[in-house]
C-alpha atoms as a PDB file:
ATOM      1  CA  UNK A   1      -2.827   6.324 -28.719  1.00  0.00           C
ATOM      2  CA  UNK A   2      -2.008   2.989 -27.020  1.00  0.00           C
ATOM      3  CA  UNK A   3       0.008   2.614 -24.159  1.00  0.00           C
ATOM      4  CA  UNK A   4       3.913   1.052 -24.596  1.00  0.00           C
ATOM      5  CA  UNK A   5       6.858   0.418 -21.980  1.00  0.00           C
ATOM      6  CA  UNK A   6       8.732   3.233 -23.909  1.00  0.00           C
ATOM      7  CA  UNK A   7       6.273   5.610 -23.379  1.00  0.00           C
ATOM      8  CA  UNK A   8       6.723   5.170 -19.564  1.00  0.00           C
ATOM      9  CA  UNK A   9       9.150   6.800 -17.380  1.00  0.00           C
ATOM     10  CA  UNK A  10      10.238   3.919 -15.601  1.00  0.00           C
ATOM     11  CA  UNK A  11      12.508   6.151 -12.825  1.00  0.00           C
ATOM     12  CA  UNK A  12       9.146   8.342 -11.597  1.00  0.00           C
ATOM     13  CA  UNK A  13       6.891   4.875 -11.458  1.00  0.00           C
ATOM     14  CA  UNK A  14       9.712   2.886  -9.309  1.00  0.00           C
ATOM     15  CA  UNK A  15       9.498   5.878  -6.965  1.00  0.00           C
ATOM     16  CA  UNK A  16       5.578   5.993  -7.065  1.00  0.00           C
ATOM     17  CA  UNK A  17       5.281   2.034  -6.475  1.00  0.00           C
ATOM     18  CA  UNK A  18       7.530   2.547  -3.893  1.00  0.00           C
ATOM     19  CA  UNK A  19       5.364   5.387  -1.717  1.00  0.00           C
ATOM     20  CA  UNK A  20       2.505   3.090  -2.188  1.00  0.00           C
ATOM     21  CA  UNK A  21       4.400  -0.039  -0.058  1.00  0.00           C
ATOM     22  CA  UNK A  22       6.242   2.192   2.203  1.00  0.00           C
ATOM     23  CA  UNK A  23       2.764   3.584   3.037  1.00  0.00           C
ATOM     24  CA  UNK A  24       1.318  -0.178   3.214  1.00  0.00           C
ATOM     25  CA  UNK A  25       2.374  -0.600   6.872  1.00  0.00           C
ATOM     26  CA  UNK A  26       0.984   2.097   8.315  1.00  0.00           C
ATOM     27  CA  UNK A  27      -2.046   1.430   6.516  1.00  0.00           C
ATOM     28  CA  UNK A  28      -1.945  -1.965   7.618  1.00  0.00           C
ATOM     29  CA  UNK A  29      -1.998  -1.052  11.455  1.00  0.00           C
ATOM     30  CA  UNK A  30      -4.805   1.717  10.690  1.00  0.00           C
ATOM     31  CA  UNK A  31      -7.312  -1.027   9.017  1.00  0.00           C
ATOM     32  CA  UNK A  32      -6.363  -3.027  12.336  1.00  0.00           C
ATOM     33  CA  UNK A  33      -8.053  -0.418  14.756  1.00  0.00           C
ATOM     34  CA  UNK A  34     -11.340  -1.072  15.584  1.00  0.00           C
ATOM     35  CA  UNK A  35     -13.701   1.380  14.286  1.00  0.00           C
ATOM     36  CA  UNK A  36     -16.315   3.572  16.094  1.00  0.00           C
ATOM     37  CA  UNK A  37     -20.072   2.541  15.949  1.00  0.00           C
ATOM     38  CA  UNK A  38     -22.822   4.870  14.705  1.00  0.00           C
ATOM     39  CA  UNK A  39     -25.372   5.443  17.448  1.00  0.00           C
ATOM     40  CA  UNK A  40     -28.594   5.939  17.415  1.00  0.00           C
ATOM     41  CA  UNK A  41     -29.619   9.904  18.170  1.00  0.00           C
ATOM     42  CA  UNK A  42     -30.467  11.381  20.877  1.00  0.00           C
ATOM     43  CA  UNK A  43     -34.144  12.200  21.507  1.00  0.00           C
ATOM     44  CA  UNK A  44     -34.463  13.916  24.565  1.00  0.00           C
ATOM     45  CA  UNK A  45     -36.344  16.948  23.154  1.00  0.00           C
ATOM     46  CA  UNK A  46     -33.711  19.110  23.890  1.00  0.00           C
ATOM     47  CA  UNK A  47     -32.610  21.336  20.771  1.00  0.00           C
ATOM     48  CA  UNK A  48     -28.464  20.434  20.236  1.00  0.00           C
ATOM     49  CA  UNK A  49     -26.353  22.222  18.340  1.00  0.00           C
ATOM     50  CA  UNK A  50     -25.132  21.157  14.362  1.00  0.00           C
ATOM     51  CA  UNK A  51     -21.955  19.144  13.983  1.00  0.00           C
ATOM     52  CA  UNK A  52     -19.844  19.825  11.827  1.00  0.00           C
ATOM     53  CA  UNK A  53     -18.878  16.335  11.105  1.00  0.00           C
ATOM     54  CA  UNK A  54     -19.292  12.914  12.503  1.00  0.00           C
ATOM     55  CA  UNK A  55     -16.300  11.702  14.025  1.00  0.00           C
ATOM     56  CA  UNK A  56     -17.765   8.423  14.688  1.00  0.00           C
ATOM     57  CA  UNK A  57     -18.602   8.141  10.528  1.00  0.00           C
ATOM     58  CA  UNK A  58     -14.577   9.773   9.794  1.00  0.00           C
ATOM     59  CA  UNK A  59     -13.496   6.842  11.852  1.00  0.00           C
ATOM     60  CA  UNK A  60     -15.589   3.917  10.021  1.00  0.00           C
ATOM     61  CA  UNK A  61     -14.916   5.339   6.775  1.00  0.00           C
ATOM     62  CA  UNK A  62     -10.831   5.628   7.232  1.00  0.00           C
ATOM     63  CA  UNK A  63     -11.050   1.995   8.386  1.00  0.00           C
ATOM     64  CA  UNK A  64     -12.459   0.781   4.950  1.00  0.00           C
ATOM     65  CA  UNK A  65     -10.573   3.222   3.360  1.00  0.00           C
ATOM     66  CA  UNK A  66      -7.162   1.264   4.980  1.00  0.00           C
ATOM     67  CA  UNK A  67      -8.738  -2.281   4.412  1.00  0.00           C
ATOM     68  CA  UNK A  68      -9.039  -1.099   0.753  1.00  0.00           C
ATOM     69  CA  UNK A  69      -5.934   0.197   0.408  1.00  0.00           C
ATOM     70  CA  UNK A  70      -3.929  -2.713   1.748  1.00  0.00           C
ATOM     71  CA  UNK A  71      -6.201  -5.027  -0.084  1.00  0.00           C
ATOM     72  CA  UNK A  72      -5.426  -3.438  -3.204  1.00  0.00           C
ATOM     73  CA  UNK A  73      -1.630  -3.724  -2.598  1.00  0.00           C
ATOM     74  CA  UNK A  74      -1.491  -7.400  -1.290  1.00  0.00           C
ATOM     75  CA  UNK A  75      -3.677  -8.120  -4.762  1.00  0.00           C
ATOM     76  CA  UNK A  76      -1.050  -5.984  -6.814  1.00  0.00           C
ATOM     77  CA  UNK A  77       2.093  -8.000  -5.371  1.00  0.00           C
ATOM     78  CA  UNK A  78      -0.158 -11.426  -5.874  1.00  0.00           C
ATOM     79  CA  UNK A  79      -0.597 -10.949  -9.570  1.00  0.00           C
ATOM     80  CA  UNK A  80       3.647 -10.506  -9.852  1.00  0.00           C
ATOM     81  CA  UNK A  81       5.750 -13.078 -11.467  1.00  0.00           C
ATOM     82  CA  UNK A  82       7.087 -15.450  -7.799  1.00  0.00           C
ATOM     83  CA  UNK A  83      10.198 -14.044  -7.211  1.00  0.00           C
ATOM     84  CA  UNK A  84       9.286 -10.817  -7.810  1.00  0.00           C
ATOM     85  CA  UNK A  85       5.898 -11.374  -5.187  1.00  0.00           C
ATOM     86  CA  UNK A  86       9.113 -12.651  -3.075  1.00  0.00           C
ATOM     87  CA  UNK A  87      11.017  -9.970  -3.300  1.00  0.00           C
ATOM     88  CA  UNK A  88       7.881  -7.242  -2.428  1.00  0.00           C
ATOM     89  CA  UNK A  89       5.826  -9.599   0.041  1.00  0.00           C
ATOM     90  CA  UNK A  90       9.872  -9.631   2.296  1.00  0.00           C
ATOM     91  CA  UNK A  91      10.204  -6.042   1.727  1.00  0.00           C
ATOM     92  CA  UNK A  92       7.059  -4.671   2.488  1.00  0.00           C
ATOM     93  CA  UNK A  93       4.735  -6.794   3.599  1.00  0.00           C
ATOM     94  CA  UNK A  94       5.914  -9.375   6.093  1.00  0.00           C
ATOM     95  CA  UNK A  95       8.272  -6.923   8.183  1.00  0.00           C
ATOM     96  CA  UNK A  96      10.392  -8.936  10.532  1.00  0.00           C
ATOM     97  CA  UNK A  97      12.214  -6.098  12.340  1.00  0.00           C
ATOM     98  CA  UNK A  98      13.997  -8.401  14.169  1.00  0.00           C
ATOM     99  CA  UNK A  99      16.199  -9.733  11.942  1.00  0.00           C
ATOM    100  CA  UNK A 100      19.377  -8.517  11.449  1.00  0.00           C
ATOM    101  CA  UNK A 101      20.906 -10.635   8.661  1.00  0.00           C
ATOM    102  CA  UNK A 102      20.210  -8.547   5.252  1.00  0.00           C
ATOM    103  CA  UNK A 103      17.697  -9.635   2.514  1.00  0.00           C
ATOM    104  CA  UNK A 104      20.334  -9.901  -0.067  1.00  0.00           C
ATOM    105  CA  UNK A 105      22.690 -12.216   2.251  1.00  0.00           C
ATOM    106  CA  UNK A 106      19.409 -14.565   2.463  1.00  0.00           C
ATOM    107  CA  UNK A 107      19.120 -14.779  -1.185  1.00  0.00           C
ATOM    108  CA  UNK A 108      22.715 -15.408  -2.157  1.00  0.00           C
ATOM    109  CA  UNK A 109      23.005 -12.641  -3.856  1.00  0.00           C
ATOM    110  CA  UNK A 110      24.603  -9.327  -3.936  1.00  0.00           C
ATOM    111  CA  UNK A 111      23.261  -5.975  -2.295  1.00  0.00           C
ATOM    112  CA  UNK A 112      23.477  -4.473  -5.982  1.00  0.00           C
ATOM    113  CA  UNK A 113      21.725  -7.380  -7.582  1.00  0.00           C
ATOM    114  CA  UNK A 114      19.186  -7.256  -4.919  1.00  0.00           C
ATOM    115  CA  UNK A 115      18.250  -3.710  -5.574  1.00  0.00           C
ATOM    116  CA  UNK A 116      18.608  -4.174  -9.405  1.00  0.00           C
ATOM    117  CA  UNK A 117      15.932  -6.622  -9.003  1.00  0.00           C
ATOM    118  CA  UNK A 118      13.703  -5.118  -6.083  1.00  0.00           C
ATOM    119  CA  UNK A 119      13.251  -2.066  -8.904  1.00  0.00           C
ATOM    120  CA  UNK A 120      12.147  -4.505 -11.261  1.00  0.00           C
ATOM    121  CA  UNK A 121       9.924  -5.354  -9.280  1.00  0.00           C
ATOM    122  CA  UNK A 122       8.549  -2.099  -7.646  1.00  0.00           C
ATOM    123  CA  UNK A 123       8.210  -1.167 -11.734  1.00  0.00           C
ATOM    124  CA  UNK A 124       6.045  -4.116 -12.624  1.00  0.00           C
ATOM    125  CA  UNK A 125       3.944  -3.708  -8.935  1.00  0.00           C
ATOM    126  CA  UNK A 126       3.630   0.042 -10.040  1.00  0.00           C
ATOM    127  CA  UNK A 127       2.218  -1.258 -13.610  1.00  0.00           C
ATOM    128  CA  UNK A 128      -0.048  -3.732 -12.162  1.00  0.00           C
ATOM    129  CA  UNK A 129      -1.418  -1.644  -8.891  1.00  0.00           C
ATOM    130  CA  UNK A 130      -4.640   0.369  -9.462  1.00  0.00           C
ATOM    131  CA  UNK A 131      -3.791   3.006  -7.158  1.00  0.00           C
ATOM    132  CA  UNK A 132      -0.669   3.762  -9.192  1.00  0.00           C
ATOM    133  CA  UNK A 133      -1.433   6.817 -12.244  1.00  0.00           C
ATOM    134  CA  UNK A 134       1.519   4.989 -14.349  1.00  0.00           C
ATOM    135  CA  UNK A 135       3.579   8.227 -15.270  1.00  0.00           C
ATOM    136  CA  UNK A 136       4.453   9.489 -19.092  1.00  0.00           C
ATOM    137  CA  UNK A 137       7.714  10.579 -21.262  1.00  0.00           C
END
């Protein structure tokens, strides 16, 4: 059975898209650690005792793991129509926690328009992201 925007439910994929680019900051600062290195073993002859895991390997892998994620986003918002890649990139991505004067004021337009169209938006980034399982009537 093919996929159609009625099929959709539109309220539970504007709250998924927007977990997804609430999460994309911390993300961001995660793929901006520098991750460990993988030595080389020891071989001192001395018997040592199994690890259970590799926390220098956990720390590489979460590192791509962010860069991906991130990516993935960025790449979602890109392929939007511009002023909804506006809209997300402002909201989201390019956080400027200094400024006080409201997104909506900037655009001329009202605080209920804005969020009329920010949803609009967070429902086409949650049809167009890959991380996002689009939900089902």
């Amino acid at each position: 059975m093919m996929l159609t925007y009625d099929r959709i439910d539109r309220d539970v994929l504007i709250k998924r898209a927007t977990e997804y680019l609430q999460n994309y900051e911390l993300q961001y600062q995660l793929s901006q650690k520098q991750p460990g290195t993988i030595g080389s073993p020891d071989s001192d002859g001395m018997p040592k005792g199994s690890k259970i895991d590799n926390p220098a390997e956990s720390s590489i892998v979460n590192h791509i793991g962010s860069q991906q994620y991130c990516d993935c986003i960025e790449q979602a918002i890109n392929n939007l129509r511009p002023e909804m890649k506006a809209l997300l990139f402002n909201k989201y991505i390019n956080i400027d926690k200094d400024n006080n004067i409201p997104e909506w004021d900037k655009l001329g337009i009202s605080k209920a328009t804005y969020y009329k169209y920010l949803n609009e938006a967070k429902y086409w980034f949650g049809i167009t992201c890959s991380l996002i399982v689009i939900p089902l009537k």
